[in-house]
C-alpha atoms as a PDB file:
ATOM      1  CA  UNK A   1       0.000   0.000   0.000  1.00  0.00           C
ATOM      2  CA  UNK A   2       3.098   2.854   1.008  1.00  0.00           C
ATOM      3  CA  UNK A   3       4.175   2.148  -2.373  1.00  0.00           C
ATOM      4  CA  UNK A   4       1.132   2.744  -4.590  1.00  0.00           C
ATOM      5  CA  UNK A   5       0.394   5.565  -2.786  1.00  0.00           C
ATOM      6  CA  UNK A   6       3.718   7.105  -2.615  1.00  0.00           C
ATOM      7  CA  UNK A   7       3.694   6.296  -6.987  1.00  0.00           C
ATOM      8  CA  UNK A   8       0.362   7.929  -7.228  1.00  0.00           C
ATOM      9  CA  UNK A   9       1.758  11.038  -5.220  1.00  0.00           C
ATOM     10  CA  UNK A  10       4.943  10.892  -7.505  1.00  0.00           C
ATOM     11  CA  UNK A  11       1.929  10.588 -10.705  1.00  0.00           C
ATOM     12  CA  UNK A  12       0.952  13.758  -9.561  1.00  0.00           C
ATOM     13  CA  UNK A  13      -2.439  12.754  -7.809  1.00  0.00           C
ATOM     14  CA  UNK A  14      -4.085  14.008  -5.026  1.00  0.00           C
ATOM     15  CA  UNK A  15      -4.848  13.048  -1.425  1.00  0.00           C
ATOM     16  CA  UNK A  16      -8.529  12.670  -2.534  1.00  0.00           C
ATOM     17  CA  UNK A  17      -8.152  11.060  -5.963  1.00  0.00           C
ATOM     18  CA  UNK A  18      -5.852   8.564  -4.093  1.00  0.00           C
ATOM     19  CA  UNK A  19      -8.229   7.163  -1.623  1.00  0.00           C
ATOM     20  CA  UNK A  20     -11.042   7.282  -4.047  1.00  0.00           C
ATOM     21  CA  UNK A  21      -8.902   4.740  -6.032  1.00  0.00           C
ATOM     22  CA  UNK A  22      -7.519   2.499  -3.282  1.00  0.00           C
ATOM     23  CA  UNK A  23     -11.202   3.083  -0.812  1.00  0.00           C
ATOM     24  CA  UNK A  24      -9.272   4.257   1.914  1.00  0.00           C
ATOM     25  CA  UNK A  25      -9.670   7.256   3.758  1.00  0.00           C
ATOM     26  CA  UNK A  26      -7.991  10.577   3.591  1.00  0.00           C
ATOM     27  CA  UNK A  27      -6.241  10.566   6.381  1.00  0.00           C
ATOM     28  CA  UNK A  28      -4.820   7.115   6.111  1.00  0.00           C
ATOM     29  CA  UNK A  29      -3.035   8.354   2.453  1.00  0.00           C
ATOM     30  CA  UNK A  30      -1.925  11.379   4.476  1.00  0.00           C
ATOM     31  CA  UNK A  31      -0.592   9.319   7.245  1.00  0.00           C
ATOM     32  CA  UNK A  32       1.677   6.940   4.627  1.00  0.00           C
ATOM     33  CA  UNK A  33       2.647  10.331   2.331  1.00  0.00           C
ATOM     34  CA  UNK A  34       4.076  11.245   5.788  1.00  0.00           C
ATOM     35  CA  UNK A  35       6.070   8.297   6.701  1.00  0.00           C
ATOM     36  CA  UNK A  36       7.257   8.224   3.076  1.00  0.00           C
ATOM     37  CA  UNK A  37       8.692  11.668   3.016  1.00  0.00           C
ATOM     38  CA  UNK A  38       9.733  11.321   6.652  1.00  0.00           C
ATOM     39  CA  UNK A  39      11.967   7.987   5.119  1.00  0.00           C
ATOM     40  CA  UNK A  40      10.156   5.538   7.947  1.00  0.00           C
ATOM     41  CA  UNK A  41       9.420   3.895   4.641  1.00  0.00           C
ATOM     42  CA  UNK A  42      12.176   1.409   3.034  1.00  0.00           C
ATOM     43  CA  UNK A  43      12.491   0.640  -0.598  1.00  0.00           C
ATOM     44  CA  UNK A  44      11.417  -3.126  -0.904  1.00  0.00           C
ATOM     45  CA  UNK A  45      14.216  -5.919  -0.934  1.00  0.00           C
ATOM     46  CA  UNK A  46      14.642  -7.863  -4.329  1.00  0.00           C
END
């Protein structure tokens, strides 16, 4: 989920347009653009 919504953000969406798409709230896309720009996030292993 942190990284669709962080490539949405980086697609130039919205906070709104983003939980419209994934049905979750607001605040929850607000919470993870947060911890992505705050770095809590880590790229994924391959």
């Amino acid at each position: 989920m942190y990284y669709t919504v962080k490539t949405l953000l980086g697609q130039g969406k919205n906070i709104s347009q983003i939980a419209k798409q994934l049905g979750i709230e607001r605040k929850t896309v607000r919470k993870i653009r947060d911890k992505v720009k705050d770095s809590e996030v880590c790229p994924a292993p391959y």
